[in-house]
C-alpha atoms as a PDB file:
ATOM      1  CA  UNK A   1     140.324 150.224 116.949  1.00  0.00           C
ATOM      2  CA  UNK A   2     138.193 146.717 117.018  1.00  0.00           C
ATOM      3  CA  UNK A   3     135.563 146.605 113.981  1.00  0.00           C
ATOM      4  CA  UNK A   4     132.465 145.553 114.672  1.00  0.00           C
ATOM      5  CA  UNK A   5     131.510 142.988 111.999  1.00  0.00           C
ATOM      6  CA  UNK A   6     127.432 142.526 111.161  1.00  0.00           C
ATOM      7  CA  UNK A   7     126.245 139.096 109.756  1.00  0.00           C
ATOM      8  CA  UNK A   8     123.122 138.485 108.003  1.00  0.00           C
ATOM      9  CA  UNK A   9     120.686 137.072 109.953  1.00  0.00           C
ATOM     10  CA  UNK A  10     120.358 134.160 107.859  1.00  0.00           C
ATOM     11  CA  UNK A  11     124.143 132.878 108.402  1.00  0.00           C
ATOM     12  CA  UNK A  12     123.366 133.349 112.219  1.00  0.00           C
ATOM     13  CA  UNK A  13     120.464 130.902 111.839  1.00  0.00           C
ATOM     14  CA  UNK A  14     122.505 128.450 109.549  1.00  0.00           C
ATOM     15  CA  UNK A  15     125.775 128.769 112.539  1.00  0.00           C
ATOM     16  CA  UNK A  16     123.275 128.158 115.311  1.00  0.00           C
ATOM     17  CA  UNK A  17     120.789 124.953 113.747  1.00  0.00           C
ATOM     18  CA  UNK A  18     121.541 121.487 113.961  1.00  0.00           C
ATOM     19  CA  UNK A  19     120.044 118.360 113.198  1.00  0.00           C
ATOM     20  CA  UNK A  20     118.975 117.596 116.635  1.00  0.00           C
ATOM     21  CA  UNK A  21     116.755 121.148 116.656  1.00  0.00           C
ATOM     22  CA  UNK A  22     112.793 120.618 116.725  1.00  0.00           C
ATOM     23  CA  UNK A  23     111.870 122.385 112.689  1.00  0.00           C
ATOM     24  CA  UNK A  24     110.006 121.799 109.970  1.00  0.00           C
ATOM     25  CA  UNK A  25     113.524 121.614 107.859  1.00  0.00           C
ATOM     26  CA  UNK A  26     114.836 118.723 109.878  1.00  0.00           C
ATOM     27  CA  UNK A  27     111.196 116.851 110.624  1.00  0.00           C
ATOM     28  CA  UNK A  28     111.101 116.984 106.929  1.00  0.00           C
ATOM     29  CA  UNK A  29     114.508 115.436 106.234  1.00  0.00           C
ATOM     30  CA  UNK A  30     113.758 112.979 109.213  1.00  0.00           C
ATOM     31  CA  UNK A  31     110.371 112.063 107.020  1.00  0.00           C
ATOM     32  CA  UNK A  32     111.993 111.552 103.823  1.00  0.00           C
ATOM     33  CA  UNK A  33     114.727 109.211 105.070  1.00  0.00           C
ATOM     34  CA  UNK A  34     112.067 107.125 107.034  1.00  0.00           C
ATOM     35  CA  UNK A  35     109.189 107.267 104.518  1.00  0.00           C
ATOM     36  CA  UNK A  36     109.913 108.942 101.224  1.00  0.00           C
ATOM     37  CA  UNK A  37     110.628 106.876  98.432  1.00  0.00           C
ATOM     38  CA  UNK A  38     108.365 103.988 100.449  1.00  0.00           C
ATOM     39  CA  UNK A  39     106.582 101.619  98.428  1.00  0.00           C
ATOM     40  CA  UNK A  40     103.044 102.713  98.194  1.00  0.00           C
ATOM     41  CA  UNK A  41     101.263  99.308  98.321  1.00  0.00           C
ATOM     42  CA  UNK A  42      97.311  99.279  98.336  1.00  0.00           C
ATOM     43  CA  UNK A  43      93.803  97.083  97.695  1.00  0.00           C
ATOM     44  CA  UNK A  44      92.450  97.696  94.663  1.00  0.00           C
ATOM     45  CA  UNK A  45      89.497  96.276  94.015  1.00  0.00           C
ATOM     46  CA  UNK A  46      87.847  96.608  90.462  1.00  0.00           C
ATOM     47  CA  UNK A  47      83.937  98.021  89.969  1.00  0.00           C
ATOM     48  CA  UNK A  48      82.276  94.621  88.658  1.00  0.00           C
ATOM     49  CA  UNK A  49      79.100  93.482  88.553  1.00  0.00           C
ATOM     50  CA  UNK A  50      77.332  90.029  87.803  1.00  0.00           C
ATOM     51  CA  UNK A  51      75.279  90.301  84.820  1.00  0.00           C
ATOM     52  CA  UNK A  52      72.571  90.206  87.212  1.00  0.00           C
ATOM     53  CA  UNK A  53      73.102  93.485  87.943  1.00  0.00           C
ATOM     54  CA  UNK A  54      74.569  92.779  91.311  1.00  0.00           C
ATOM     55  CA  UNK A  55      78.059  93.602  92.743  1.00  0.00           C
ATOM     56  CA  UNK A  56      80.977  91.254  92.248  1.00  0.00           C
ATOM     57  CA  UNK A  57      82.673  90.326  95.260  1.00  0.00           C
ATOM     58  CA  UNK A  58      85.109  87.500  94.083  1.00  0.00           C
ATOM     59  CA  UNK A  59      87.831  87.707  91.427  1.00  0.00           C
ATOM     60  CA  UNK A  60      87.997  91.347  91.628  1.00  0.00           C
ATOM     61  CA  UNK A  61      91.130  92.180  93.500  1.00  0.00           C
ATOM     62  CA  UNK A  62      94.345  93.494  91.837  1.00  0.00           C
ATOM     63  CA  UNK A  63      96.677  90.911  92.770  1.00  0.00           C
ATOM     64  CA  UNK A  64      94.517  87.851  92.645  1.00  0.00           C
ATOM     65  CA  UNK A  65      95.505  84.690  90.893  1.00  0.00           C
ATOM     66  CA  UNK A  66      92.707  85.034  88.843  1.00  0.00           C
ATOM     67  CA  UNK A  67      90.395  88.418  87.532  1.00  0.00           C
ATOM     68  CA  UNK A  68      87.313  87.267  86.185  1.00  0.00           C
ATOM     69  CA  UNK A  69      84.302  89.306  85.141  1.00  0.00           C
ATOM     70  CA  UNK A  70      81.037  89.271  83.009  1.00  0.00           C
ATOM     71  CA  UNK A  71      81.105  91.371  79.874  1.00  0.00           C
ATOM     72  CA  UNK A  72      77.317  91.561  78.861  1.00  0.00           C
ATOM     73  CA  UNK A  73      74.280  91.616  81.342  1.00  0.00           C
ATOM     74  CA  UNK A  74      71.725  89.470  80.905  1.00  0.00           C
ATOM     75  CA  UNK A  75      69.916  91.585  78.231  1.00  0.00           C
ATOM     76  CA  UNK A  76      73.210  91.329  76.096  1.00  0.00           C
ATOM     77  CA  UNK A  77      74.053  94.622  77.161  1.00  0.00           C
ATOM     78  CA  UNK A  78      78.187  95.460  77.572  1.00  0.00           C
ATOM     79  CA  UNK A  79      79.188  95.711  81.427  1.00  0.00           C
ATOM     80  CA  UNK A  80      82.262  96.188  82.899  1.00  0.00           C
ATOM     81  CA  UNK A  81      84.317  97.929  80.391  1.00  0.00           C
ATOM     82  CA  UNK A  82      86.293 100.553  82.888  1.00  0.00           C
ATOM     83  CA  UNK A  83      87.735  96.713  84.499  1.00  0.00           C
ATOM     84  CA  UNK A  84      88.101  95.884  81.242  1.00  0.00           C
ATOM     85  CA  UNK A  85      89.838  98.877  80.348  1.00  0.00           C
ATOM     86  CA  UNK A  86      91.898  98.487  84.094  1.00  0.00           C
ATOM     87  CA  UNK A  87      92.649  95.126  83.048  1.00  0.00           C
ATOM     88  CA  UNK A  88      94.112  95.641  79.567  1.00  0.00           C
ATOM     89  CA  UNK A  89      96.447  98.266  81.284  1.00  0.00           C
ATOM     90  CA  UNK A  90      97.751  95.568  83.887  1.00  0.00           C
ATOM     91  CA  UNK A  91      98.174  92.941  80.564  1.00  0.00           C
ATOM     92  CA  UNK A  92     100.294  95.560  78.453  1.00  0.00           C
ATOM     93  CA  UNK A  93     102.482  96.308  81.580  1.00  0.00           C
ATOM     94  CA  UNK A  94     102.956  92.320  81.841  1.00  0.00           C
ATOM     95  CA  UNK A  95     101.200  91.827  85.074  1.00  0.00           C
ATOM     96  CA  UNK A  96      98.752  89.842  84.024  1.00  0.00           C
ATOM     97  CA  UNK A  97      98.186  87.977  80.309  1.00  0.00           C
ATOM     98  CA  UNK A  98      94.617  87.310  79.148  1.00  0.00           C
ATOM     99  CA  UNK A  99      93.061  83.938  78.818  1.00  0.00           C
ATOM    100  CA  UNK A 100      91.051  83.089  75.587  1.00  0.00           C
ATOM    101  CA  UNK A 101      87.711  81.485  75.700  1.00  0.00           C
ATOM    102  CA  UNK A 102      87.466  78.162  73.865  1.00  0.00           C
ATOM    103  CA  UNK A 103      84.882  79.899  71.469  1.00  0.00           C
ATOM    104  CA  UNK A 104      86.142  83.345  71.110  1.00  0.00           C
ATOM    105  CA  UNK A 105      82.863  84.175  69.580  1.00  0.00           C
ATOM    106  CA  UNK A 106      80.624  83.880  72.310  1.00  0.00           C
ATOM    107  CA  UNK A 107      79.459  86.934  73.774  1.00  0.00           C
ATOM    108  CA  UNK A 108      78.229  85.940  77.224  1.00  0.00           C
ATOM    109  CA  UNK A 109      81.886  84.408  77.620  1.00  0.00           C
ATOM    110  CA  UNK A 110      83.796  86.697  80.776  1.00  0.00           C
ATOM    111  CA  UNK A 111      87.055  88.045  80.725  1.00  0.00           C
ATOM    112  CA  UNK A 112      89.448  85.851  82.741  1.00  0.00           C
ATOM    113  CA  UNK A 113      93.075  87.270  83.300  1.00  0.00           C
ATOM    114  CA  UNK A 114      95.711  84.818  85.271  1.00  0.00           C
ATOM    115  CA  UNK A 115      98.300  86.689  87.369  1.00  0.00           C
ATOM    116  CA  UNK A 116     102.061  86.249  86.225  1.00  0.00           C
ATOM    117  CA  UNK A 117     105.206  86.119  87.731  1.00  0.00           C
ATOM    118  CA  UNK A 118     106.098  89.677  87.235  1.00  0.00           C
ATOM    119  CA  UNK A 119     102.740  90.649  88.855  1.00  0.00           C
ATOM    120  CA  UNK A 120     102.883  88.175  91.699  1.00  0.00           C
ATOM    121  CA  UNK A 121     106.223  90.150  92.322  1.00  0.00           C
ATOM    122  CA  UNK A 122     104.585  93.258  92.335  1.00  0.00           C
ATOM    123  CA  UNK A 123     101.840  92.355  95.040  1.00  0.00           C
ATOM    124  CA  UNK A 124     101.653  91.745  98.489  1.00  0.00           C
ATOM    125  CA  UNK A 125      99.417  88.967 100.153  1.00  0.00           C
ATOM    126  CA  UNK A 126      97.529  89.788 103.559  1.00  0.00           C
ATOM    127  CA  UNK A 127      95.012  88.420 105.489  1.00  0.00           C
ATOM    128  CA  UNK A 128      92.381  90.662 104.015  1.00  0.00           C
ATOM    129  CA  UNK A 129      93.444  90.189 100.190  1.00  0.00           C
ATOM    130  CA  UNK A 130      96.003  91.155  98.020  1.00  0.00           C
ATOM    131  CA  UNK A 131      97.704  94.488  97.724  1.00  0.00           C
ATOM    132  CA  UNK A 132      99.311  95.755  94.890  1.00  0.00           C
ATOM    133  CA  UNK A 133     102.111  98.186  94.860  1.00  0.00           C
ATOM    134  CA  UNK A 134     101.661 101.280  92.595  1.00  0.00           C
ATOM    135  CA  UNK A 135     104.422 103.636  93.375  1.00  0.00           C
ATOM    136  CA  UNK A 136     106.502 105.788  96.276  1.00  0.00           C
ATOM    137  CA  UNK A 137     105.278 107.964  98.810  1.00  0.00           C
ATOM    138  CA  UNK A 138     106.294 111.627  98.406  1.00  0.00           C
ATOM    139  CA  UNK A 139     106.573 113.916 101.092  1.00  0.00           C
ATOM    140  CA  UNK A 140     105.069 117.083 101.060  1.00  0.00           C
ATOM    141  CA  UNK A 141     104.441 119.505 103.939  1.00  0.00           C
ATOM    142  CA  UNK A 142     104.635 119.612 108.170  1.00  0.00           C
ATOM    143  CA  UNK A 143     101.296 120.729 109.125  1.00  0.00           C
ATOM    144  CA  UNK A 144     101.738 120.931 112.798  1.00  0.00           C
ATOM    145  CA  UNK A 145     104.207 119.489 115.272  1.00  0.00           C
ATOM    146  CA  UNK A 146     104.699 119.173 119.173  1.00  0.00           C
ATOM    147  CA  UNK A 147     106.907 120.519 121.576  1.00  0.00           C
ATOM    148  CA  UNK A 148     109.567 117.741 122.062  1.00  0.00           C
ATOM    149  CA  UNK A 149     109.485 116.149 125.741  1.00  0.00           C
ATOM    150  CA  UNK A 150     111.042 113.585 127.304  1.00  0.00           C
ATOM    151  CA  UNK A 151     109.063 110.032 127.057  1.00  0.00           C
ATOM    152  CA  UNK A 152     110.373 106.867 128.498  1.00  0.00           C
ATOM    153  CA  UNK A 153     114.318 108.065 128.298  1.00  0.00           C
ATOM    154  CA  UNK A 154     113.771 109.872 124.792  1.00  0.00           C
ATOM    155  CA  UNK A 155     112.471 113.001 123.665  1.00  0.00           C
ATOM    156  CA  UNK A 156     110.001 112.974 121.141  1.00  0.00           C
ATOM    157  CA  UNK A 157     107.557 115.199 118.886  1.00  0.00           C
ATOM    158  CA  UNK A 158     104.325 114.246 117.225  1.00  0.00           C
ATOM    159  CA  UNK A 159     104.333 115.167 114.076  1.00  0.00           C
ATOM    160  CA  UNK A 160     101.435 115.804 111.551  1.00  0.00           C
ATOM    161  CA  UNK A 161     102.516 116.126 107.493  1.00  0.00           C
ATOM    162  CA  UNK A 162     101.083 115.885 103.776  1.00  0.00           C
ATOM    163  CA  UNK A 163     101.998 112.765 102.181  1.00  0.00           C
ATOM    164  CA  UNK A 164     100.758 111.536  98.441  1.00  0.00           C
ATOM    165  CA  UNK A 165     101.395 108.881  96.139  1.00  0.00           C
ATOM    166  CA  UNK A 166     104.151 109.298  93.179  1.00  0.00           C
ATOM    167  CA  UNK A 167     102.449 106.889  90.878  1.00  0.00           C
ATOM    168  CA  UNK A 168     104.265 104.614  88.165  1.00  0.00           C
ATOM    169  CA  UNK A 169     103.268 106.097  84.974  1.00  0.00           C
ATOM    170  CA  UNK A 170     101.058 102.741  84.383  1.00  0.00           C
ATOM    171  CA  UNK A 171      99.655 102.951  87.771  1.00  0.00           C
ATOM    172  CA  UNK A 172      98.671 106.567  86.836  1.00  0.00           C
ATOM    173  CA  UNK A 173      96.807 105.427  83.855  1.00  0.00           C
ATOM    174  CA  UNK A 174      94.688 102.466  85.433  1.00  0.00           C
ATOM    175  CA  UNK A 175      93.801 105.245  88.363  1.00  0.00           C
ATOM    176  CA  UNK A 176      92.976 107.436  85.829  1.00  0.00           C
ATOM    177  CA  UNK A 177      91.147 104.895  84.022  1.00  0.00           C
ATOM    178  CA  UNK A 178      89.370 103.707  87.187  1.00  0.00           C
ATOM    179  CA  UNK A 179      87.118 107.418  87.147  1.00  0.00           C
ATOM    180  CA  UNK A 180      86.873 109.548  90.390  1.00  0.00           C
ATOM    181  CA  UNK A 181      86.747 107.129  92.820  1.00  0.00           C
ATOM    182  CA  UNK A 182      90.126 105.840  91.865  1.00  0.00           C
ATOM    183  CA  UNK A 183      91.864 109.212  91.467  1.00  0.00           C
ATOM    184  CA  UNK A 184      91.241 109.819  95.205  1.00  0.00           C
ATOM    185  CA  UNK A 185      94.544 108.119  95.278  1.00  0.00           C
ATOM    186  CA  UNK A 186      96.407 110.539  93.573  1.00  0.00           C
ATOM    187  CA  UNK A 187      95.297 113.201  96.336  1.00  0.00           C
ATOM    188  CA  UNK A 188      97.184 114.367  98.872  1.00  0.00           C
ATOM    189  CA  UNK A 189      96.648 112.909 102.591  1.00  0.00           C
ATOM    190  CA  UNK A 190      97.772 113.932 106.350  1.00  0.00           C
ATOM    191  CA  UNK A 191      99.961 111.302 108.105  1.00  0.00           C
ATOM    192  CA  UNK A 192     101.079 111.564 111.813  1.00  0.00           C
ATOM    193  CA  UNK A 193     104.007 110.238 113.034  1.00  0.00           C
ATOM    194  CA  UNK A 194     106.391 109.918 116.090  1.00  0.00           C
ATOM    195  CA  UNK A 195     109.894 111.422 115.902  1.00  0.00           C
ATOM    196  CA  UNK A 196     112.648 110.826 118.247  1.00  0.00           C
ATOM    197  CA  UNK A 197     115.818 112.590 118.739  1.00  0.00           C
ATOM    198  CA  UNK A 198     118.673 110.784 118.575  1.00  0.00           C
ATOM    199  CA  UNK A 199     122.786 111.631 118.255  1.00  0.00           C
ATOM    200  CA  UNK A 200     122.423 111.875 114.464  1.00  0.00           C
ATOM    201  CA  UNK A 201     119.216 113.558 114.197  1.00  0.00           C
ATOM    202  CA  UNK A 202     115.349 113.138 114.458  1.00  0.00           C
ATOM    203  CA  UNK A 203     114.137 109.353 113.550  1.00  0.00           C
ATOM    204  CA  UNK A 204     111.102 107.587 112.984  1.00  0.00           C
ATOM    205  CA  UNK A 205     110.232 105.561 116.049  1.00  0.00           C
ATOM    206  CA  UNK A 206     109.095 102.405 114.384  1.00  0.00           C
ATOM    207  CA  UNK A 207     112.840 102.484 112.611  1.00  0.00           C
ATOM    208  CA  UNK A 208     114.613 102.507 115.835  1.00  0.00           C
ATOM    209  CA  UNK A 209     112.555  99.442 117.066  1.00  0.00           C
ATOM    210  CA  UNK A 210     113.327  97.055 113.802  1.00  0.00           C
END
């Protein structure tokens, strides 16, 4: 007499997947090889103002030759110490080294910081200003996906997921130090992105095209 052997569901799922099939499992592992452990590289601009009282538009960019910013207003009161506070963060990781003022005791002299080599290394120039990379991107959950259907001789899926910044441990302090409009970075964001399905699994479309 033939026995009749029962397996687990589980090891029936496990026999039958592959890494071709349309899941959250493999759309995640697809994800991380494309995207996790990127370089997280953004525009940070510092909160200055002039000791006028207005906004500060030049000299204010993480990853600018030169930061430069008024420590007292006009009535001798102290501005600026959060960018101050950013800034001495940036000098103690070596990115940038303070320059002294010829007469160290004057107090409507501004803070000027020159970028160095390690921190010209660490940032990236574009058209609309410096960025300056802070850390990896870490993958976190699919939120939604599409059926996968042929498009242009491939079959693809959109995918939606969570994505957030894994922060140096210096970056995390000069967010931190930058107040609630900083840590915004440390949140958690959706993404979208186009998978295709290829003979060794589900790829990023903008890898295949490099």
């Amino acid at each position: 007499m033939k026995k009749t052997i029962f397996l687990p569901a589980a090891l029936l799922l496990a026999a039958c997947s592959s890494s071709n099939e349309a899941g959250e499992a493999n759309f995640k592992k697809a994800l991380e090889e494309s995207g996790g452990g990127r370089h997280v590289c953004l525009p940070l601009v510092l909160d200055v103002q002039t000791p006028d009282g207005q906004a500060a538009f030049r000299h204010v960019t993480i990853g600018e030759p030169v930061l430069e910013f008024a420590k007292r207003d006009l009535a001798g009161q102290r501005i600026n110490e959060t960018a101050e506070k950013q800034t001495e963060i940036l000098v103690k990781e070596g990115f940038y080294k303070k320059v002294k003022a010829d007469r160290d005791t004057d107090k409507n002299a501004p803070a000027v910081f020159e970028l160095t080599e390690k921190g010209a290394a660490q940032a990236r120039g574009t058209p609309r200003g410096p960025l300056f990379c802070v850390g990896k991107q870490k993958i976190g959950k699919i939120n939604w996906f599409t059926t996968p259907t042929p498009d242009n001789g491939f079959t693809v899926s959109e995918v939606s997921y969570q994505a957030e910044l894994d922060a140096e441990k210096w970056a995390f302090k000069l967010i931190k130090a930058g107040g609630k409009d900083w840590e915004s970075l440390l949140e958690p964001g959706n993404r979208s992105i186009t998978l295709v399905q290829t003979n060794k699994g589900w790829k990023d479309m903008r890898d295949l095209s490099r």
